[in-house]
N, C-alpha and C. Protein backbone atom coordinates (compact mmCIF):
# COMPACT_ATOMS: atom_id res chain seq x y z
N UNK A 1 106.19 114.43 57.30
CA UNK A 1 106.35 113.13 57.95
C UNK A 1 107.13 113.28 59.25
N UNK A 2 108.16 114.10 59.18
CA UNK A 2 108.85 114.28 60.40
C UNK A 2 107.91 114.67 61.87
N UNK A 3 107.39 116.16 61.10
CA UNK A 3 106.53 116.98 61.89
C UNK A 3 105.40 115.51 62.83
N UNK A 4 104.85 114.86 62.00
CA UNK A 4 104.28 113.65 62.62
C UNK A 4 104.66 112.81 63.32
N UNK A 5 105.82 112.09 63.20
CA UNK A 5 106.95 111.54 63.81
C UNK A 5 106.73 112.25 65.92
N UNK A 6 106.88 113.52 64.97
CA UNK A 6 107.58 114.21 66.27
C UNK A 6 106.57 114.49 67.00
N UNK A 7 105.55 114.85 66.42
CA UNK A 7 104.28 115.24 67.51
C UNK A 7 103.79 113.90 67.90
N UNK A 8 103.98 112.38 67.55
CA UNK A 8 103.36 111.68 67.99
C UNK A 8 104.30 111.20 69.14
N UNK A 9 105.49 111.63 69.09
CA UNK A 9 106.91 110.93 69.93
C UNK A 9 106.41 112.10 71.34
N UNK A 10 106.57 113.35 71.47
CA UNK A 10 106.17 114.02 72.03
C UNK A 10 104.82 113.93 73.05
N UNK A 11 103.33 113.25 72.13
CA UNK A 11 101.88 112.81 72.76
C UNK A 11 102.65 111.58 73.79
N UNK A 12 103.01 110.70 73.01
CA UNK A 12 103.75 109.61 74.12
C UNK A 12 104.45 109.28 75.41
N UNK A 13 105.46 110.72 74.97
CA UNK A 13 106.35 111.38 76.26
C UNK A 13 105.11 111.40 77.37
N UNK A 14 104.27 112.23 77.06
CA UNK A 14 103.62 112.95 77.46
C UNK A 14 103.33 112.53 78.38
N UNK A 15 102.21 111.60 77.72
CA UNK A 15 101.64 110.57 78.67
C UNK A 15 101.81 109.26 79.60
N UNK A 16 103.15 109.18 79.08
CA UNK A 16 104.06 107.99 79.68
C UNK A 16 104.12 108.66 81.18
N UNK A 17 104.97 110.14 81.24
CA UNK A 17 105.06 110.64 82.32
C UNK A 17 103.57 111.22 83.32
N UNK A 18 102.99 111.25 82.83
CA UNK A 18 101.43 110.94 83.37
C UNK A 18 101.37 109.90 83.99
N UNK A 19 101.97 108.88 83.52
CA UNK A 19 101.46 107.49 84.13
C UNK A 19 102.19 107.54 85.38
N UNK A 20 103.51 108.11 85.24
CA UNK A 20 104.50 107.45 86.02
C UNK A 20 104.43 108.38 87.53
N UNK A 21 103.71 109.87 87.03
CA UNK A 21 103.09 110.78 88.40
C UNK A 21 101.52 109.97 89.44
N UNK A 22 101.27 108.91 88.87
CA UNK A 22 100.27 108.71 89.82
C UNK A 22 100.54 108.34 90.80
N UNK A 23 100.01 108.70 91.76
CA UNK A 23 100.06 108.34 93.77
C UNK A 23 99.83 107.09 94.19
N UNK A 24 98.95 106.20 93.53
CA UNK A 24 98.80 105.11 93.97
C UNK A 24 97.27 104.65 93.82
N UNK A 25 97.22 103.35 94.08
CA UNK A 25 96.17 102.87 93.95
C UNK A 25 95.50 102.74 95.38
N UNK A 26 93.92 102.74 95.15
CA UNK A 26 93.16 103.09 96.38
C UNK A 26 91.73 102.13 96.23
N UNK A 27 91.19 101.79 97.61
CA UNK A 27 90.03 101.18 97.18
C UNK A 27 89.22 102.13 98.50
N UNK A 28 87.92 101.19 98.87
CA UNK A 28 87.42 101.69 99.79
C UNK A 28 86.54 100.74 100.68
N UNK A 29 86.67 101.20 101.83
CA UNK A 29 86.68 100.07 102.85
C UNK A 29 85.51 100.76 103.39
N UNK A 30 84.41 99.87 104.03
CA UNK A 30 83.36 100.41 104.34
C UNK A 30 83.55 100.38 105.57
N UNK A 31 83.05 101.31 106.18
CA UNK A 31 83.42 102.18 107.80
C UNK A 31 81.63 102.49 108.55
N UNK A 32 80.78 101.69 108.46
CA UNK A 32 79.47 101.98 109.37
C UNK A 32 78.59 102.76 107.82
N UNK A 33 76.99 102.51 108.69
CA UNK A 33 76.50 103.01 107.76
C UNK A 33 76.04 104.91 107.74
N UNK A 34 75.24 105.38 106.87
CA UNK A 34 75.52 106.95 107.05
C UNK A 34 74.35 107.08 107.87
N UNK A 35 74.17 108.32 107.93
CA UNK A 35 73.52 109.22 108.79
C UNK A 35 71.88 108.83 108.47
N UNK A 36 71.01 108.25 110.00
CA UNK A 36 69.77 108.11 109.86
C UNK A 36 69.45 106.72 108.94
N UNK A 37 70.83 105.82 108.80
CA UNK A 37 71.09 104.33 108.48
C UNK A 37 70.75 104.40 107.00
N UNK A 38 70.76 105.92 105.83
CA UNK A 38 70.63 105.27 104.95
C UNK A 38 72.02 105.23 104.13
N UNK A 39 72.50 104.37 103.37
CA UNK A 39 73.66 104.29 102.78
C UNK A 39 75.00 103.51 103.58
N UNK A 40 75.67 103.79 103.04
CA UNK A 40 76.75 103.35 103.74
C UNK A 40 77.81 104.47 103.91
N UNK A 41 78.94 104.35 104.78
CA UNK A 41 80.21 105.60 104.76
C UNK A 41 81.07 104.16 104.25
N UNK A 42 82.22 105.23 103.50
CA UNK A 42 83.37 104.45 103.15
C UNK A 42 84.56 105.27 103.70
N UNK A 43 85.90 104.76 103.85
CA UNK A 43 87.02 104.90 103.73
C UNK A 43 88.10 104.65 102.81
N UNK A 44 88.42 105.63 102.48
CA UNK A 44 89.37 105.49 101.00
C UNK A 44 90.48 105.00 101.86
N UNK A 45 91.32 104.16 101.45
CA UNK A 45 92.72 103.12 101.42
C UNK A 45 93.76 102.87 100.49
N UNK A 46 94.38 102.66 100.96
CA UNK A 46 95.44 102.48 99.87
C UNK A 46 95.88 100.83 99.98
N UNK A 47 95.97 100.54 98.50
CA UNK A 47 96.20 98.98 98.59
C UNK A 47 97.79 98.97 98.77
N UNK A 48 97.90 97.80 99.41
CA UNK A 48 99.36 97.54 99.84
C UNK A 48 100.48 97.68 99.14
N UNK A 49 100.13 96.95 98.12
CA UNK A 49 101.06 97.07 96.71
C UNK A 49 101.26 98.52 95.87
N UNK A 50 100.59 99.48 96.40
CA UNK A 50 100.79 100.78 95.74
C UNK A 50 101.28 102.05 96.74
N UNK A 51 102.26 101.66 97.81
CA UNK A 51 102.40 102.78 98.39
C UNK A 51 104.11 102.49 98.38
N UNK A 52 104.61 103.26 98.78
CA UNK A 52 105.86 103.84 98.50
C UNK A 52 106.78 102.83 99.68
N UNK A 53 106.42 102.91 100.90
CA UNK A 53 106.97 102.37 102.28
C UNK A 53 105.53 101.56 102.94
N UNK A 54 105.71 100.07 103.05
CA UNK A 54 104.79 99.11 103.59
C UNK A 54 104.67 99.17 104.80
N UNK A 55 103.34 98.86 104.74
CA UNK A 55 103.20 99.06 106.71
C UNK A 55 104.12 97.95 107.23
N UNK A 56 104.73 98.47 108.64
CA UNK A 56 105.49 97.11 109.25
C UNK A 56 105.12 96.77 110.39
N UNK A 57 104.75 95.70 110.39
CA UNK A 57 104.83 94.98 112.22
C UNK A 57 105.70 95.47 112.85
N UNK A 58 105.64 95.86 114.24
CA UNK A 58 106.96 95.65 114.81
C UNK A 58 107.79 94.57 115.10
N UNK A 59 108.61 93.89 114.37
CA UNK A 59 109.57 93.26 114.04
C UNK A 59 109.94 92.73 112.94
N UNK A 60 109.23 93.16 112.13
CA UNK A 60 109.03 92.52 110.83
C UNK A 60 108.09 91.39 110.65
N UNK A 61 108.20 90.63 109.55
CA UNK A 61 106.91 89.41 109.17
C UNK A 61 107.01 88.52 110.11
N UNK A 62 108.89 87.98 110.57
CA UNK A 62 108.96 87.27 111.38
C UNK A 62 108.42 87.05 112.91
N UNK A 63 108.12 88.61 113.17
CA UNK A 63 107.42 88.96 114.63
C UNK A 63 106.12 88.51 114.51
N UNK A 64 105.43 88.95 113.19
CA UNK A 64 104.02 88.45 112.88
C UNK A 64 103.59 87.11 113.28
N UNK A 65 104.55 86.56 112.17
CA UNK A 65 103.96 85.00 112.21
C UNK A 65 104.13 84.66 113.73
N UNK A 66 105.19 84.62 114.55
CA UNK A 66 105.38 84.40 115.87
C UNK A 66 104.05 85.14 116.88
N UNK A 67 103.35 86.09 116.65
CA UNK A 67 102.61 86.80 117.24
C UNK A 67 101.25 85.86 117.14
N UNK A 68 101.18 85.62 115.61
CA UNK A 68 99.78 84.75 115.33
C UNK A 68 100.23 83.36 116.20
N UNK A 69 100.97 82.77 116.16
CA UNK A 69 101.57 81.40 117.05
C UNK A 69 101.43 81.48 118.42
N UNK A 70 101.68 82.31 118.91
CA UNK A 70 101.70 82.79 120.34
C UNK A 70 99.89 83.22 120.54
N UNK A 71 99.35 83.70 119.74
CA UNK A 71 97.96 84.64 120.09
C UNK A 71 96.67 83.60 120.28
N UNK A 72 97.08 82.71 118.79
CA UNK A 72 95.90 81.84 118.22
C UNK A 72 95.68 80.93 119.45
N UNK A 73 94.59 80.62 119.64
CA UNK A 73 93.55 79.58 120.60
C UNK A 73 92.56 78.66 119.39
N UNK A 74 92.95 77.74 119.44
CA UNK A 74 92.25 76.92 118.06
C UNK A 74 90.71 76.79 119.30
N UNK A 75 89.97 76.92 118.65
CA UNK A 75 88.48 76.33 119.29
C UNK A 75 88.86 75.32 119.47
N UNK A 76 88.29 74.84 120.31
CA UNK A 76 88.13 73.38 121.04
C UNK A 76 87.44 72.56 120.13
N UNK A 77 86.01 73.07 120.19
CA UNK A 77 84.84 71.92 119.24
C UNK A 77 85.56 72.10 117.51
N UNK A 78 86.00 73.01 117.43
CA UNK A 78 86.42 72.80 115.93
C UNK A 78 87.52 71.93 115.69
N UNK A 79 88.56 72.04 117.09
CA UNK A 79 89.52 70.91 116.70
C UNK A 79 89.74 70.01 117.15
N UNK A 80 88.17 69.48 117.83
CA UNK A 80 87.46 68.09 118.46
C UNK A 80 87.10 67.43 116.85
N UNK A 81 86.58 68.23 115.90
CA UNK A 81 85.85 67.70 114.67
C UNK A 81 86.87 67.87 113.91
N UNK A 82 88.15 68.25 113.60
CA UNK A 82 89.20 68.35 112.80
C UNK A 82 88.77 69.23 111.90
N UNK A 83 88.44 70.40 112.35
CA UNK A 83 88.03 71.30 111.41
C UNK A 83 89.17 72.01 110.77
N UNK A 84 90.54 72.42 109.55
CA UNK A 84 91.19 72.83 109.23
C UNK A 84 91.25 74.01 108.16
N UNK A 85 92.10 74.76 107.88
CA UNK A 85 92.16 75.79 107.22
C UNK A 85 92.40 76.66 107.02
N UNK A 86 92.77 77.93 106.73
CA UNK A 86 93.04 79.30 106.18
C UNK A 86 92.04 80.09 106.40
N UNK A 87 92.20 81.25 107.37
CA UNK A 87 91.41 82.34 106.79
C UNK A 87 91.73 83.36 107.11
N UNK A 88 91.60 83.66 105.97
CA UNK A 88 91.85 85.32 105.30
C UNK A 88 91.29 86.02 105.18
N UNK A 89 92.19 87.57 106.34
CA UNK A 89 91.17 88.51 106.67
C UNK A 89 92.25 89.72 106.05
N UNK A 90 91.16 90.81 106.01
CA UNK A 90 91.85 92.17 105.36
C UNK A 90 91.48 92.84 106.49
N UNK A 91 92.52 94.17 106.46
CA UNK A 91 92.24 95.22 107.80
C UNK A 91 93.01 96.29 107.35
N UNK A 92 92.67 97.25 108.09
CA UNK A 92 93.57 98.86 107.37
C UNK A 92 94.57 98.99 108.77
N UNK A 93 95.70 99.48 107.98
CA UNK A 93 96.66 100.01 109.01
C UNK A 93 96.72 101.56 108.80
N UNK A 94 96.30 102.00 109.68
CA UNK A 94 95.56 103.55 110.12
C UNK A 94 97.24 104.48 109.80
N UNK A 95 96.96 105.40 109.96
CA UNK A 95 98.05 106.97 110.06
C UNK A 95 98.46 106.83 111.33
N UNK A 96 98.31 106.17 112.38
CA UNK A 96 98.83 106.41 113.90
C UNK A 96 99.05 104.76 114.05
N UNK A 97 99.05 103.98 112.82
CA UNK A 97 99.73 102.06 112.46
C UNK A 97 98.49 101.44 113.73
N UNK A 98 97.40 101.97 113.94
CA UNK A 98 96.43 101.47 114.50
C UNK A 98 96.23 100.33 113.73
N UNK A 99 95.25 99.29 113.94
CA UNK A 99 94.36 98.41 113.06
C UNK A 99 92.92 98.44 113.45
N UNK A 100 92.58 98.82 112.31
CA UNK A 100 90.91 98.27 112.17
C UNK A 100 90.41 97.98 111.33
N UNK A 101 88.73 97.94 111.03
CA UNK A 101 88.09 97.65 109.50
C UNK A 101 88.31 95.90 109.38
N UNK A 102 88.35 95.37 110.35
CA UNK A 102 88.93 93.69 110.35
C UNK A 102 87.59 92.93 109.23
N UNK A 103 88.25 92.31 108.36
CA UNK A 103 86.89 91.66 107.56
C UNK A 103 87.41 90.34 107.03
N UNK A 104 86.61 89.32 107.21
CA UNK A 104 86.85 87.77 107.08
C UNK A 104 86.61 87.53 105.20
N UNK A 105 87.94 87.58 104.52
CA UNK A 105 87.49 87.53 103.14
C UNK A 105 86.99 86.45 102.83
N UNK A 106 88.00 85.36 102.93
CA UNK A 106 87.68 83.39 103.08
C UNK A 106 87.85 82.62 103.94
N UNK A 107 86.49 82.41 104.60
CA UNK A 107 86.68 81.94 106.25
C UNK A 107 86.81 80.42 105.93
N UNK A 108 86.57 79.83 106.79
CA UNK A 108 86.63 78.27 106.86
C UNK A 108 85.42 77.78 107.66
N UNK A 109 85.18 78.29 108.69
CA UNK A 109 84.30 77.84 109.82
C UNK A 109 83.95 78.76 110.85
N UNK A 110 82.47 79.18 111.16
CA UNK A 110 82.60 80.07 112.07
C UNK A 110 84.09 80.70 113.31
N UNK A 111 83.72 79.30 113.97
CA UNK A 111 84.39 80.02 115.19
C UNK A 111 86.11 80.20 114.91
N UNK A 112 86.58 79.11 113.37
CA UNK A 112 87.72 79.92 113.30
C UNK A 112 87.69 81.44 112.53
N UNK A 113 86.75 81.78 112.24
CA UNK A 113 86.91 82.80 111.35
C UNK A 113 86.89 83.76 112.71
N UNK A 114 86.19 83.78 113.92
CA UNK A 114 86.04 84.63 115.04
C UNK A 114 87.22 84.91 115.53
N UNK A 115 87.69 83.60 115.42
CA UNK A 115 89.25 83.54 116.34
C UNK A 115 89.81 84.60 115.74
N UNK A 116 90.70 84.38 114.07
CA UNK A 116 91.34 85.16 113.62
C UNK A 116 91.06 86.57 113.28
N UNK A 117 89.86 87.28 113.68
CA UNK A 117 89.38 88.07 113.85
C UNK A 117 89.95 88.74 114.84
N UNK A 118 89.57 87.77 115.82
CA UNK A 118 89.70 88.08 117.54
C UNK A 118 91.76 88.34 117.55
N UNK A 119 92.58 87.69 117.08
CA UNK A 119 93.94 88.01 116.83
C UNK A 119 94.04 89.44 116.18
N UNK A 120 93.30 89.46 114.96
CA UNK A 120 93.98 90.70 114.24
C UNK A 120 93.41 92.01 114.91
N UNK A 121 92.52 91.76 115.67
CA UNK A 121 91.95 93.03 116.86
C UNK A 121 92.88 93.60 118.20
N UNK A 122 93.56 92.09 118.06
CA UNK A 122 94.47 92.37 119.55
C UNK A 122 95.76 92.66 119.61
N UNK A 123 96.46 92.83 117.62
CA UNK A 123 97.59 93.29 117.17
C UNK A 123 97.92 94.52 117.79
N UNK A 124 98.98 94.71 117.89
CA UNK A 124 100.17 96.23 118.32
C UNK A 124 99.99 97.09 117.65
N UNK A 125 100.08 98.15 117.37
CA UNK A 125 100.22 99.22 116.50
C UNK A 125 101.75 99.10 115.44
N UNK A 126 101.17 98.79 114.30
CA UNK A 126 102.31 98.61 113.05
C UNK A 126 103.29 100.09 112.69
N UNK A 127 103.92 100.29 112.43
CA UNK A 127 104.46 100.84 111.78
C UNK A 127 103.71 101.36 110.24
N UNK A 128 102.84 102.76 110.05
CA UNK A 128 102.48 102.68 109.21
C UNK A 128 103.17 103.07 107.91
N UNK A 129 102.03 102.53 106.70
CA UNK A 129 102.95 102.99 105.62
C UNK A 129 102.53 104.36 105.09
N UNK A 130 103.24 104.60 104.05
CA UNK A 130 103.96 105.87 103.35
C UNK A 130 103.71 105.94 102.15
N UNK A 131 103.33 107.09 101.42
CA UNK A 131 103.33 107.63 99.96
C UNK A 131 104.07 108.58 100.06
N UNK A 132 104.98 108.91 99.39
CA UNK A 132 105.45 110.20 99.26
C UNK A 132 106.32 110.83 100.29
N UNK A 133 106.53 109.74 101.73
CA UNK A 133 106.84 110.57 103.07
C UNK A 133 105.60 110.65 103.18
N UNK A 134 104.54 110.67 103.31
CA UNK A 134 103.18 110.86 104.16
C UNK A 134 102.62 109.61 104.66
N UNK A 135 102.36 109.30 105.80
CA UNK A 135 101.27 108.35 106.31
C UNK A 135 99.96 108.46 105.99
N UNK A 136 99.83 106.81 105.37
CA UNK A 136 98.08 106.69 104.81
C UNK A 136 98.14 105.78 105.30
N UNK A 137 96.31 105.63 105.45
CA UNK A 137 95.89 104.31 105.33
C UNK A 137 96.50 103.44 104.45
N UNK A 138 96.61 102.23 104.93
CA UNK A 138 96.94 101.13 104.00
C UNK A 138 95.90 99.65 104.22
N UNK A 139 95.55 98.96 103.15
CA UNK A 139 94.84 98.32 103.46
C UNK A 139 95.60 96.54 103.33
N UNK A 140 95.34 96.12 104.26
CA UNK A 140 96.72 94.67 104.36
C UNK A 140 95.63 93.23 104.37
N UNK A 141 96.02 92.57 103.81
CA UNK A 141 95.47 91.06 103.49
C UNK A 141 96.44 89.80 104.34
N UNK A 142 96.14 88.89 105.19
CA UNK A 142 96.99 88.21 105.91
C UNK A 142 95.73 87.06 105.99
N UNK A 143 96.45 85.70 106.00
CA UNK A 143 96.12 84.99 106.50
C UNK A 143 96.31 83.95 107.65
N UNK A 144 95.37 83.49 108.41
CA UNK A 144 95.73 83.38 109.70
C UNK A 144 95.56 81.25 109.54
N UNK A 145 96.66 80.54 109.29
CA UNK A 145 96.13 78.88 109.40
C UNK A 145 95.81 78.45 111.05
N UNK A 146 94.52 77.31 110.85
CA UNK A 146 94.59 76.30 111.78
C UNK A 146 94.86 75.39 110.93
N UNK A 147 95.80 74.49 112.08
CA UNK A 147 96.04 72.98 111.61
C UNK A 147 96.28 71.99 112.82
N UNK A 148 96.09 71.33 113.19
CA UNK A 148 95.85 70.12 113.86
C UNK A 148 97.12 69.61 114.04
């Protein structure tokens, strides 16, 4: 009974510390299609929530939001018709805190979904993030409001 005890206390160890060595979680971001247009290429990423050191704006969130305030141009005809809303785009912050890969998850309306597009294209180079001390891709979710 012991001997059991112990080899099952031991399998547990085991694998607990298994869990606790993984690098992180990753998805993949599609990057153009492949060679002679059949398929697609991807880019492996790392989701935000699984890396060690978060990508940073330069100034922090507070610079952000001020950046989107300062950047955003509400369309005209959209906020002739009171068009309002959220939209939320994902983008990778590169190994050199580049941005690209810009993708409209939940738009609202064309031309705002262009706009906030058109902002997260014209961002600074972030501060990228970190696993381990190493720079990865990271893949970041933000949303950009119009409101009237």
């Amino acid at each position: 009974m012991t001997r059991l005890f112990l080899l099952i206390f031991i399998s547990l160890v085991s694998l607990g510390g298994a869990s606790l060595k993984a690098n992180g979680q990753t998805c993949k971001v599609r990057s153009g299609s492949g060679s002679g247009g059949a398929g697609a290429n991807y880019l492996e990423v790392y989701e935000y929530d699984f890396v060690t050191d978060k990508p940073d704006f330069p100034g922090g969130e507070a610079e952000l939001v001020a950046y989107i305030n300062e950047t955003r141009r509400y369309p005209a005809e959209a906020y002739r018709r009171g068009v309002q809303g959220r939209v939320t785009c994902s983008f990778v912050i590169n190994t050199d805190g580049s941005v690209s890969h810009i993708s409209v998850l939940r738009g609202v309306e064309p031309s705002l979904n262009q706009e906030a597009v058109r902002i997260m294209s014209k961002m600074p180079e972030w501060k990228p993030g970190r696993l381990d001390g190493h720079a990865v891709p990271v893949r970041v979710v933000w949303s950009i409001p119009f409101r009237k």
